[in-house]
C-alpha atoms as a PDB file:
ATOM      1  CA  UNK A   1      10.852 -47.953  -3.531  1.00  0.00           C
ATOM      2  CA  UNK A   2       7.858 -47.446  -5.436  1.00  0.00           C
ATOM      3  CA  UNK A   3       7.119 -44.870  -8.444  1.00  0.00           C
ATOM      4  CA  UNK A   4       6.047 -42.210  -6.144  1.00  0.00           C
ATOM      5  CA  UNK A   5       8.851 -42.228  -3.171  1.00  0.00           C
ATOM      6  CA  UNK A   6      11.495 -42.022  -6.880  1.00  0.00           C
ATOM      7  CA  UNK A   7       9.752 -38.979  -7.873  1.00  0.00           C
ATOM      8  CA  UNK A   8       9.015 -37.564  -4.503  1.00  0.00           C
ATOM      9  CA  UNK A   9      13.004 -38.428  -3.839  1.00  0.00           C
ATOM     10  CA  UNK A  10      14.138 -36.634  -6.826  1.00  0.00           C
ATOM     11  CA  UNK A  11      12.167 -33.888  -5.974  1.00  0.00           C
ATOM     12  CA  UNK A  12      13.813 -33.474  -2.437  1.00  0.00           C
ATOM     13  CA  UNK A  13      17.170 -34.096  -3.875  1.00  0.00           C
ATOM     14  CA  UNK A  14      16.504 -31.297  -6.803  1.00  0.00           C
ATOM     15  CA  UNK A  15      14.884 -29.069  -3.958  1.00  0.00           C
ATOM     16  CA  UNK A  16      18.730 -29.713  -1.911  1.00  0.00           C
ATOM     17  CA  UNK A  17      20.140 -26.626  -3.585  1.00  0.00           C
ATOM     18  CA  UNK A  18      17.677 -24.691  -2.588  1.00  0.00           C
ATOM     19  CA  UNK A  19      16.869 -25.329   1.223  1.00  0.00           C
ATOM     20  CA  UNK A  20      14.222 -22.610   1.405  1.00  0.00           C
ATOM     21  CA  UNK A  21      11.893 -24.998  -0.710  1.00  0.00           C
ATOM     22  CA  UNK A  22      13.228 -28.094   1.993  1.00  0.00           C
ATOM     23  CA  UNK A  23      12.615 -26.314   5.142  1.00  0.00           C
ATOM     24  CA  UNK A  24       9.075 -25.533   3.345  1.00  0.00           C
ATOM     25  CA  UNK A  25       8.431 -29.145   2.533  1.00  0.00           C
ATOM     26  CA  UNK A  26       9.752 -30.434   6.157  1.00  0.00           C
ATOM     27  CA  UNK A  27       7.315 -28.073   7.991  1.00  0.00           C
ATOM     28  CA  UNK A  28       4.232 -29.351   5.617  1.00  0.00           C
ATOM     29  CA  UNK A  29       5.773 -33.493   5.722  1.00  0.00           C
ATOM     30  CA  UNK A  30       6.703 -33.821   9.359  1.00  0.00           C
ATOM     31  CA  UNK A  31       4.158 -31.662  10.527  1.00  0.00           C
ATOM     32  CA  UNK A  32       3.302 -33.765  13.756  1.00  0.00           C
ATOM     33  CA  UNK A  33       6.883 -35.129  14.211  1.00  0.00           C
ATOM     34  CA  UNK A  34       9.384 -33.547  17.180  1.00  0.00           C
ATOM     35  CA  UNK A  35      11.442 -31.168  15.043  1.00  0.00           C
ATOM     36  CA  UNK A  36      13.571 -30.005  18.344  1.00  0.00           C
ATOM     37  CA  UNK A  37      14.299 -31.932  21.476  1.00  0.00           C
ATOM     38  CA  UNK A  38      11.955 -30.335  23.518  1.00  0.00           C
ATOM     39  CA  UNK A  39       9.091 -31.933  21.406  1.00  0.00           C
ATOM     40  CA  UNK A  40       8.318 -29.144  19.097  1.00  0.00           C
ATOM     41  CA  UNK A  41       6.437 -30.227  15.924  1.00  0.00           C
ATOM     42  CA  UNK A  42       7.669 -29.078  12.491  1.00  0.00           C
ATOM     43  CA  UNK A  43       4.149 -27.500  12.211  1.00  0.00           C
ATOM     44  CA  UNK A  44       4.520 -24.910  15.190  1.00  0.00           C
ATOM     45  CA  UNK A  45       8.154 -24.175  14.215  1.00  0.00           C
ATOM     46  CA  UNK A  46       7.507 -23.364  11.447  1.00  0.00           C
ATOM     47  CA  UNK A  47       4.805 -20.541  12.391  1.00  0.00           C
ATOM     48  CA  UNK A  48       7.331 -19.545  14.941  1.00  0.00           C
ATOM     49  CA  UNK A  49       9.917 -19.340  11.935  1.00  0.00           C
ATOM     50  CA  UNK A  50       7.354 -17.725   9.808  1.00  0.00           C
ATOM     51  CA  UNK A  51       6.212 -14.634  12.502  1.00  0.00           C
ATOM     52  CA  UNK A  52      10.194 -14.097  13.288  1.00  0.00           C
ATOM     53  CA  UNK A  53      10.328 -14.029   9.288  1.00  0.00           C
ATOM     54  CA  UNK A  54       7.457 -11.578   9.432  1.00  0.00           C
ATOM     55  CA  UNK A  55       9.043  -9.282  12.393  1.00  0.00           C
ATOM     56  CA  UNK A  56      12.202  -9.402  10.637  1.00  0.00           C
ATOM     57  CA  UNK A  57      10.605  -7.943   7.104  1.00  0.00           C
ATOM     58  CA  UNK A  58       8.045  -5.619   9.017  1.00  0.00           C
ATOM     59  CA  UNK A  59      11.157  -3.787  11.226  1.00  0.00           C
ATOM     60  CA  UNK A  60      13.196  -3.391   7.319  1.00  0.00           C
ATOM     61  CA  UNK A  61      15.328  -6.280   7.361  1.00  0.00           C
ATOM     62  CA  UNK A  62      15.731  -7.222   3.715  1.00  0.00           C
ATOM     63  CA  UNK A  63      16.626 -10.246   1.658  1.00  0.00           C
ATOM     64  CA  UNK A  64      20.398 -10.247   1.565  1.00  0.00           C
ATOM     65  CA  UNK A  65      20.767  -8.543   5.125  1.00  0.00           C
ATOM     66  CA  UNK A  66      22.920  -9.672   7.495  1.00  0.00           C
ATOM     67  CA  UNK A  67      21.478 -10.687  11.109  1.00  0.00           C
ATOM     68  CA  UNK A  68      23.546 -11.635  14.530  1.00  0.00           C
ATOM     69  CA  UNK A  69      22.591 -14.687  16.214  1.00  0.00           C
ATOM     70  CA  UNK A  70      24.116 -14.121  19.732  1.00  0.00           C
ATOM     71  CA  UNK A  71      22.186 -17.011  21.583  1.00  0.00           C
ATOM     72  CA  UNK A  72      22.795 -20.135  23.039  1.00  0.00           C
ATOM     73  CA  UNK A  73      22.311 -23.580  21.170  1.00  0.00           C
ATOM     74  CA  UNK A  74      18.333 -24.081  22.002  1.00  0.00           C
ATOM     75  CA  UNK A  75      14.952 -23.174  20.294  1.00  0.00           C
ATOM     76  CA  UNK A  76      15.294 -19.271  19.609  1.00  0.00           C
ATOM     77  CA  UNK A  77      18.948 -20.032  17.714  1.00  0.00           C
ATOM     78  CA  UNK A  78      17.408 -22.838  15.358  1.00  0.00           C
ATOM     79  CA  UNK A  79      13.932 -20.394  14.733  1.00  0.00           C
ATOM     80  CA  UNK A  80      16.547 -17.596  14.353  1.00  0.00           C
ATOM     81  CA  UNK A  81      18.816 -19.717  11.803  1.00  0.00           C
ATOM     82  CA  UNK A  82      15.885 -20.897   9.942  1.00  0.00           C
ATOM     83  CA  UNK A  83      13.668 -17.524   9.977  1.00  0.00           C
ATOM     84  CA  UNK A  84      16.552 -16.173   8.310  1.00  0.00           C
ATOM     85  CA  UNK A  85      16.655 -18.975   5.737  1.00  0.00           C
ATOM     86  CA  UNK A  86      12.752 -18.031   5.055  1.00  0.00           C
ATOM     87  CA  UNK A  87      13.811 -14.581   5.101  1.00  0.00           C
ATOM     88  CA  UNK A  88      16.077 -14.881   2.417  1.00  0.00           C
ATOM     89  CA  UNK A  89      18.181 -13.144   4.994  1.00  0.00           C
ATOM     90  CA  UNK A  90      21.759 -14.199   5.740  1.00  0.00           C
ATOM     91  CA  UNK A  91      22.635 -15.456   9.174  1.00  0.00           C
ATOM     92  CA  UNK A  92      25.466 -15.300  11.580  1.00  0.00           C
ATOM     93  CA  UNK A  93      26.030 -17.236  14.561  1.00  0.00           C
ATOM     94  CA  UNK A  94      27.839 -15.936  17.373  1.00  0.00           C
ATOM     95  CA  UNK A  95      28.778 -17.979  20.190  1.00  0.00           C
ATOM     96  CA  UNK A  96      27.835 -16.108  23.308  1.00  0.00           C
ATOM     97  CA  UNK A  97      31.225 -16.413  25.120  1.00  0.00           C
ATOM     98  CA  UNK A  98      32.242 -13.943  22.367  1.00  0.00           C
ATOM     99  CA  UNK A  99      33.373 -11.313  23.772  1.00  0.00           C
ATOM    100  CA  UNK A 100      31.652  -7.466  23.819  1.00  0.00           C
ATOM    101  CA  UNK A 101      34.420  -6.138  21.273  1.00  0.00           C
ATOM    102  CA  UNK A 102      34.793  -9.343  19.381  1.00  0.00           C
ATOM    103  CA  UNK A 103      30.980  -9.089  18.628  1.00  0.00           C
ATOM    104  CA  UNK A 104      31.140  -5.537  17.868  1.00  0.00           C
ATOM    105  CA  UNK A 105      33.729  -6.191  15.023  1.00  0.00           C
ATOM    106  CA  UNK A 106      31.950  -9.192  13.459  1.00  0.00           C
ATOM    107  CA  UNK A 107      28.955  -6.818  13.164  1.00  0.00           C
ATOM    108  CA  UNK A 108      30.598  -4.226  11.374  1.00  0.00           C
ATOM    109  CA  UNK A 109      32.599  -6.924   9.319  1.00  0.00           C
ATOM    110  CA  UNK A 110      29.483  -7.965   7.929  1.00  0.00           C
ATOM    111  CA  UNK A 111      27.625  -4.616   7.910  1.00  0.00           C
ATOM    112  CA  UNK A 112      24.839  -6.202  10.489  1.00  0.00           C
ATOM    113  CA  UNK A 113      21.256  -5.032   9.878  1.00  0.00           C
ATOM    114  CA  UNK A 114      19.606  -6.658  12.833  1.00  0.00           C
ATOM    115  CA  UNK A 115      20.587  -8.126  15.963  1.00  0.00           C
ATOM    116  CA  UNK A 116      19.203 -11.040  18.557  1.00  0.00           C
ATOM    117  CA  UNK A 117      21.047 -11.467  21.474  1.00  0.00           C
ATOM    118  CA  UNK A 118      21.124 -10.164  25.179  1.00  0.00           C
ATOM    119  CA  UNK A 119      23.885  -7.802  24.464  1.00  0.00           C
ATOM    120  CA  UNK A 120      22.332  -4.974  22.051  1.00  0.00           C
ATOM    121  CA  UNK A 121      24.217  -1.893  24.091  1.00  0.00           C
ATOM    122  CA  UNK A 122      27.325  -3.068  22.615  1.00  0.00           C
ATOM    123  CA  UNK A 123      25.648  -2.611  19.036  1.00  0.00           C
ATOM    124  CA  UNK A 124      24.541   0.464  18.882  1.00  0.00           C
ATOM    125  CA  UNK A 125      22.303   1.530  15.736  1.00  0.00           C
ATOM    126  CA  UNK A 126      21.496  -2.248  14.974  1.00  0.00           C
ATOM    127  CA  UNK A 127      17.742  -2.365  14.932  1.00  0.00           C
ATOM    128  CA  UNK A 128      16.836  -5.683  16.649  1.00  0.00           C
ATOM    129  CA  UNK A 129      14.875  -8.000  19.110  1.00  0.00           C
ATOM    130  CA  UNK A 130      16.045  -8.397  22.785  1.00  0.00           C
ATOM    131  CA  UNK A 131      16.592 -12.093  24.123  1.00  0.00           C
ATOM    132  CA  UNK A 132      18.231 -12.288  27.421  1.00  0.00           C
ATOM    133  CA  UNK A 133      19.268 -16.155  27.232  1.00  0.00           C
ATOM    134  CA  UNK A 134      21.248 -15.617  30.578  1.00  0.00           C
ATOM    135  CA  UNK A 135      18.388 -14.886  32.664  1.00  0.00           C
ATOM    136  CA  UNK A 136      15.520 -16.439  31.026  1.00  0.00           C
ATOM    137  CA  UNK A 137      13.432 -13.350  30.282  1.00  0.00           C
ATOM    138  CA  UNK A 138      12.619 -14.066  26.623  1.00  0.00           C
ATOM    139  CA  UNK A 139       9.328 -11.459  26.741  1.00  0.00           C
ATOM    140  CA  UNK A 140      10.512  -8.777  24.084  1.00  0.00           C
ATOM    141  CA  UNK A 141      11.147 -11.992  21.958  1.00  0.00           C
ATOM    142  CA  UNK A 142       7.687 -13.671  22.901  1.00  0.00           C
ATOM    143  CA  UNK A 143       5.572 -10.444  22.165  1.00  0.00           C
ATOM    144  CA  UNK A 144       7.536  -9.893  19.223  1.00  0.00           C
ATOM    145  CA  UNK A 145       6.539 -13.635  17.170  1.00  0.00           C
ATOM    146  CA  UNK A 146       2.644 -13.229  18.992  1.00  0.00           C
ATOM    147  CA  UNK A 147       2.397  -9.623  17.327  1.00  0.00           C
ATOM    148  CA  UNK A 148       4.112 -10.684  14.356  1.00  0.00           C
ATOM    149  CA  UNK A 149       2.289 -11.272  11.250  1.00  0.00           C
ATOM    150  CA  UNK A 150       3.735 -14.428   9.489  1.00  0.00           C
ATOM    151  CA  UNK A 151       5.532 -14.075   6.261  1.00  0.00           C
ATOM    152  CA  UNK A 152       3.587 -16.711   4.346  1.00  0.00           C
ATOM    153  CA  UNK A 153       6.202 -18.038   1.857  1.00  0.00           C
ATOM    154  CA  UNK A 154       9.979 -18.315   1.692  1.00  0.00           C
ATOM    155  CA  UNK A 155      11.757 -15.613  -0.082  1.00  0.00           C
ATOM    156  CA  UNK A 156      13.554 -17.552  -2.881  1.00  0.00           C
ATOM    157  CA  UNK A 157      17.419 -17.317  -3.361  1.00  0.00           C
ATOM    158  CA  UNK A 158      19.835 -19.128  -5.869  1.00  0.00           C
ATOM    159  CA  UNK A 159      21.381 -21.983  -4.861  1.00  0.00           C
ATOM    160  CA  UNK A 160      24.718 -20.042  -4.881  1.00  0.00           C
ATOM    161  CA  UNK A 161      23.508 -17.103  -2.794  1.00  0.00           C
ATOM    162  CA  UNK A 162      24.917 -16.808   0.841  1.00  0.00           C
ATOM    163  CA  UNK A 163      23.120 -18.167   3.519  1.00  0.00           C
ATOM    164  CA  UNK A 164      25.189 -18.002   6.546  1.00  0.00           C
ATOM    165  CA  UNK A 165      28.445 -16.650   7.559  1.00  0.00           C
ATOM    166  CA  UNK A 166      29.960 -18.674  10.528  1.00  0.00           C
ATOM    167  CA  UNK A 167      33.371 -16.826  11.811  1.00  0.00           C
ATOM    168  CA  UNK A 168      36.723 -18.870  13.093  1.00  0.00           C
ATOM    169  CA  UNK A 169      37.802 -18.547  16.334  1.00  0.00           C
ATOM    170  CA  UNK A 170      40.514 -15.525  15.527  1.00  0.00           C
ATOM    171  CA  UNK A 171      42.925 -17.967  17.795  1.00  0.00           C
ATOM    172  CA  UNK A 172      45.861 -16.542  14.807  1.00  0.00           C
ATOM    173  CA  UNK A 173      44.634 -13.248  14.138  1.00  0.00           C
ATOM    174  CA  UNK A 174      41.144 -11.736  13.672  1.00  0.00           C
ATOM    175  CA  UNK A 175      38.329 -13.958  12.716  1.00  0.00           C
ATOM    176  CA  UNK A 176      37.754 -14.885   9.567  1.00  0.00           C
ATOM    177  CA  UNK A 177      34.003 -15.041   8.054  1.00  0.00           C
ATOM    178  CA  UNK A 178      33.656 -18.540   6.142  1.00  0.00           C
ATOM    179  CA  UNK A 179      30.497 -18.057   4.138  1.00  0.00           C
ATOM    180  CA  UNK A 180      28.166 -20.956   3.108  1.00  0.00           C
ATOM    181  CA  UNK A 181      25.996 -20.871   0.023  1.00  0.00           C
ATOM    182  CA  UNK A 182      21.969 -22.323  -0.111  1.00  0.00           C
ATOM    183  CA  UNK A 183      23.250 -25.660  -2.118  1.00  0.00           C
ATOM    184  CA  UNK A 184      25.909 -26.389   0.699  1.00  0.00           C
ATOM    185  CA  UNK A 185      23.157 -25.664   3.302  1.00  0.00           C
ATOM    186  CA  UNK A 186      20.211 -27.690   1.488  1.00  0.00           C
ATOM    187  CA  UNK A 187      22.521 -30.528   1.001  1.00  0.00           C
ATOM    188  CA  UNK A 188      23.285 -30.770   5.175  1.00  0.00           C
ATOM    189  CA  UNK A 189      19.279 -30.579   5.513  1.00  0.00           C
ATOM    190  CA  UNK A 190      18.532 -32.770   2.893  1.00  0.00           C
ATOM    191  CA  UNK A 191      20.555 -35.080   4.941  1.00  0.00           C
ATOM    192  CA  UNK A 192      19.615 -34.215   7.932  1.00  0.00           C
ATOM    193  CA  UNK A 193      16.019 -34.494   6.987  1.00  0.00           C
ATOM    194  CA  UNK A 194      16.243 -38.295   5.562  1.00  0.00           C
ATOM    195  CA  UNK A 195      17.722 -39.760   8.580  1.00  0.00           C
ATOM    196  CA  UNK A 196      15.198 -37.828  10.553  1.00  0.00           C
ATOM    197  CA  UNK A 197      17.214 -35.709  12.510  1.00  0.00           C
ATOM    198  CA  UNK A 198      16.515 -32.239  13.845  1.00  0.00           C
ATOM    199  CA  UNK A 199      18.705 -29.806  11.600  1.00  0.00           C
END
Protein backbone atom coordinates (compact mmCIF):
# COMPACT_ATOMS: atom_id res chain seq x y z
CA UNK A 1 0.00 0.00 0.00
CA UNK A 2 1.43 3.13 -1.02
CA UNK A 3 1.81 6.57 1.03
CA UNK A 4 -1.49 7.79 -0.04
CA UNK A 5 -3.97 4.58 0.43
CA UNK A 6 -1.96 4.75 4.52
CA UNK A 7 -3.14 8.17 4.89
CA UNK A 8 -6.36 7.92 3.02
CA UNK A 9 -6.83 4.52 5.33
CA UNK A 10 -6.20 6.28 8.48
CA UNK A 11 -8.42 8.80 7.56
CA UNK A 12 -11.42 6.33 7.01
CA UNK A 13 -10.50 4.47 10.09
CA UNK A 14 -10.34 7.97 12.23
CA UNK A 15 -13.63 9.02 10.29
CA UNK A 16 -15.19 5.19 11.82
CA UNK A 17 -16.43 6.94 14.94
CA UNK A 18 -18.10 9.22 13.27
CA UNK A 19 -20.16 7.56 10.34
CA UNK A 20 -21.79 10.82 9.27
CA UNK A 21 -18.29 11.87 7.79
CA UNK A 22 -18.19 7.87 6.16
CA UNK A 23 -21.52 7.86 4.64
CA UNK A 24 -20.28 11.45 3.26
CA UNK A 25 -17.08 10.06 1.87
CA UNK A 26 -18.88 6.73 0.40
CA UNK A 27 -21.44 8.86 -1.55
CA UNK A 28 -18.42 11.19 -3.04
CA UNK A 29 -15.81 7.64 -3.48
CA UNK A 30 -18.24 5.14 -4.89
CA UNK A 31 -20.18 7.53 -6.64
CA UNK A 32 -20.80 5.29 -9.83
CA UNK A 33 -20.71 1.95 -7.90
CA UNK A 34 -24.27 -0.10 -7.06
CA UNK A 35 -24.78 1.02 -3.46
CA UNK A 36 -28.22 -1.20 -3.23
CA UNK A 37 -29.14 -4.31 -5.12
CA UNK A 38 -31.32 -2.80 -7.40
CA UNK A 39 -28.28 -0.93 -8.98
CA UNK A 40 -28.53 2.34 -7.26
CA UNK A 41 -25.28 4.39 -7.34
CA UNK A 42 -23.90 5.91 -4.12
CA UNK A 43 -24.27 9.25 -6.02
CA UNK A 44 -28.22 9.18 -6.40
CA UNK A 45 -28.62 7.75 -2.87
CA UNK A 46 -27.18 9.95 -1.54
CA UNK A 47 -29.40 12.95 -3.03
CA UNK A 48 -32.26 10.73 -2.16
CA UNK A 49 -30.73 10.61 1.50
CA UNK A 50 -29.99 14.23 1.34
CA UNK A 51 -33.86 15.56 0.16
CA UNK A 52 -35.40 12.96 2.92
CA UNK A 53 -32.70 14.80 5.23
CA UNK A 54 -34.08 18.06 3.91
CA UNK A 55 -37.99 17.03 4.34
CA UNK A 56 -37.18 15.75 7.62
CA UNK A 57 -35.52 19.32 8.90
CA UNK A 58 -38.08 21.47 6.80
CA UNK A 59 -41.38 19.54 8.61
CA UNK A 60 -39.27 20.31 12.42
CA UNK A 61 -37.60 17.17 12.92
CA UNK A 62 -34.47 18.06 14.86
CA UNK A 63 -31.05 16.63 15.53
CA UNK A 64 -31.57 14.24 18.42
CA UNK A 65 -35.30 13.36 17.38
CA UNK A 66 -36.48 10.18 17.28
CA UNK A 67 -38.04 8.79 13.85
CA UNK A 68 -40.06 5.28 13.17
CA UNK A 69 -38.93 3.25 10.40
CA UNK A 70 -42.00 0.96 9.83
CA UNK A 71 -40.95 -0.42 6.30
CA UNK A 72 -39.85 -3.38 4.80
CA UNK A 73 -36.05 -4.27 4.17
CA UNK A 74 -35.66 -2.41 0.55
CA UNK A 75 -34.59 1.12 -0.72
CA UNK A 76 -36.92 3.58 1.36
CA UNK A 77 -35.64 1.66 4.86
CA UNK A 78 -31.79 2.07 3.95
CA UNK A 79 -32.54 6.07 2.59
CA UNK A 80 -34.66 6.26 5.80
CA UNK A 81 -31.75 4.72 8.11
CA UNK A 82 -29.17 6.77 6.49
CA UNK A 83 -31.23 10.21 6.06
CA UNK A 84 -31.47 9.96 9.64
CA UNK A 85 -27.73 9.41 10.08
CA UNK A 86 -27.32 12.81 7.87
CA UNK A 87 -29.95 14.19 9.93
CA UNK A 88 -28.23 13.82 12.98
CA UNK A 89 -31.56 12.30 13.80
CA UNK A 90 -31.89 9.02 15.68
CA UNK A 91 -33.52 6.08 13.99
CA UNK A 92 -35.73 3.22 14.86
CA UNK A 93 -36.52 0.28 12.94
CA UNK A 94 -39.67 -1.42 13.24
CA UNK A 95 -40.32 -4.58 11.64
CA UNK A 96 -43.65 -4.32 9.93
CA UNK A 97 -45.22 -7.53 11.37
CA UNK A 98 -45.21 -5.40 14.55
CA UNK A 99 -48.21 -5.20 15.61
CA UNK A 100 -50.69 -1.79 15.73
CA UNK A 101 -50.29 -1.57 19.69
CA UNK A 102 -46.78 -2.85 19.81
CA UNK A 103 -45.84 0.11 17.46
CA UNK A 104 -47.85 2.51 19.32
CA UNK A 105 -45.82 1.79 22.57
CA UNK A 106 -42.34 1.85 20.97
CA UNK A 107 -43.35 5.35 19.77
CA UNK A 108 -44.19 6.71 22.95
CA UNK A 109 -41.17 4.76 24.57
CA UNK A 110 -39.00 6.79 22.60
CA UNK A 111 -41.05 10.01 22.47
CA UNK A 112 -41.29 9.63 18.37
CA UNK A 113 -41.14 12.93 16.46
CA UNK A 114 -41.78 11.62 13.00
CA UNK A 115 -43.07 8.63 11.48
CA UNK A 116 -42.60 6.53 7.94
CA UNK A 117 -44.60 3.72 7.57
CA UNK A 118 -48.10 2.71 6.08
CA UNK A 119 -49.69 2.70 9.43
CA UNK A 120 -49.78 6.54 10.63
CA UNK A 121 -53.65 6.23 12.08
CA UNK A 122 -52.28 4.22 14.78
CA UNK A 123 -49.87 7.26 15.65
CA UNK A 124 -51.75 9.90 16.05
CA UNK A 125 -49.98 13.46 16.48
CA UNK A 126 -46.66 12.06 14.89
CA UNK A 127 -45.97 14.42 12.05
CA UNK A 128 -44.68 12.19 9.20
CA UNK A 129 -44.45 10.89 5.52
CA UNK A 130 -46.90 8.17 4.24
CA UNK A 131 -45.31 4.95 2.54
CA UNK A 132 -47.71 2.23 1.90
CA UNK A 133 -45.01 -0.68 1.34
CA UNK A 134 -48.01 -3.21 1.20
CA UNK A 135 -49.53 -1.91 -1.82
CA UNK A 136 -46.86 -0.23 -3.65
CA UNK A 137 -48.20 3.33 -3.66
CA UNK A 138 -45.03 5.14 -2.54
CA UNK A 139 -46.44 8.77 -4.10
CA UNK A 140 -46.67 10.88 -0.76
CA UNK A 141 -43.03 9.54 -0.32
CA UNK A 142 -41.97 10.30 -4.06
CA UNK A 143 -43.40 13.96 -4.04
CA UNK A 144 -42.06 14.41 -0.75
CA UNK A 145 -37.85 13.76 -1.77
CA UNK A 146 -38.79 15.65 -5.54
CA UNK A 147 -40.14 18.77 -3.47
CA UNK A 148 -37.60 18.43 -0.96
CA UNK A 149 -34.75 20.71 -0.84
CA UNK A 150 -31.53 18.70 0.03
CA UNK A 151 -29.83 19.28 3.27
CA UNK A 152 -26.34 19.84 1.88
CA UNK A 153 -24.09 18.53 4.70
CA UNK A 154 -24.36 16.01 7.53
CA UNK A 155 -25.31 17.33 10.84
CA UNK A 156 -22.29 16.32 12.99
CA UNK A 157 -22.72 14.21 16.24
CA UNK A 158 -20.08 12.74 18.75
CA UNK A 159 -19.01 9.55 18.29
CA UNK A 160 -20.88 8.58 21.53
CA UNK A 161 -24.20 10.15 20.58
CA UNK A 162 -27.15 7.72 19.76
CA UNK A 163 -27.77 6.79 16.44
CA UNK A 164 -30.30 4.13 16.40
CA UNK A 165 -32.46 2.38 18.79
CA UNK A 166 -33.32 -1.21 17.55
CA UNK A 167 -36.04 -2.90 20.10
CA UNK A 168 -36.01 -6.89 21.15
CA UNK A 169 -38.65 -8.91 20.31
CA UNK A 170 -40.64 -8.45 23.91
CA UNK A 171 -40.86 -12.54 23.57
CA UNK A 172 -40.25 -12.16 27.93
CA UNK A 173 -41.92 -9.07 28.61
CA UNK A 174 -42.12 -5.69 26.81
CA UNK A 175 -39.46 -4.78 24.39
CA UNK A 176 -36.54 -3.48 25.33
CA UNK A 177 -34.80 -0.45 23.29
CA UNK A 178 -30.95 -1.44 22.77
CA UNK A 179 -29.42 1.82 21.68
CA UNK A 180 -26.30 2.05 19.41
CA UNK A 181 -23.89 4.95 19.50
CA UNK A 182 -22.15 6.73 16.01
CA UNK A 183 -18.60 4.83 16.83
CA UNK A 184 -20.45 1.36 17.01
CA UNK A 185 -22.34 2.34 13.79
CA UNK A 186 -19.20 3.86 11.82
CA UNK A 187 -17.22 0.89 12.76
CA UNK A 188 -20.06 -1.71 10.97
CA UNK A 189 -19.81 0.82 7.85
CA UNK A 190 -16.34 1.21 7.90
CA UNK A 191 -16.44 -2.45 7.44
CA UNK A 192 -18.97 -2.73 5.42
CA UNK A 193 -17.57 -0.14 3.14
CA UNK A 194 -13.94 -1.91 2.67
CA UNK A 195 -15.22 -5.17 1.59
CA UNK A 196 -17.56 -3.31 -0.67
CA UNK A 197 -20.72 -4.25 0.56
CA UNK A 198 -23.98 -2.33 0.60
CA UNK A 199 -24.48 -1.21 4.38
Amino acid sequence: MGSFGKVLTLGIIRAAGLPHRLLGLAFRKNARRPALDDGTPYARLGDRVRRLAGAWRASGVAPGDRVVIDLPNDAAFVEARLACLWLGAVAVPVPPATGDDRLGWIAEAVGARAYLGSRPDVLPGVPGLLVDPLTGDREAYERALGSAAPLPSPVPRPADGLVTINFTSGTTGEPKGVMSTGRGWGASLYHALRENRTP
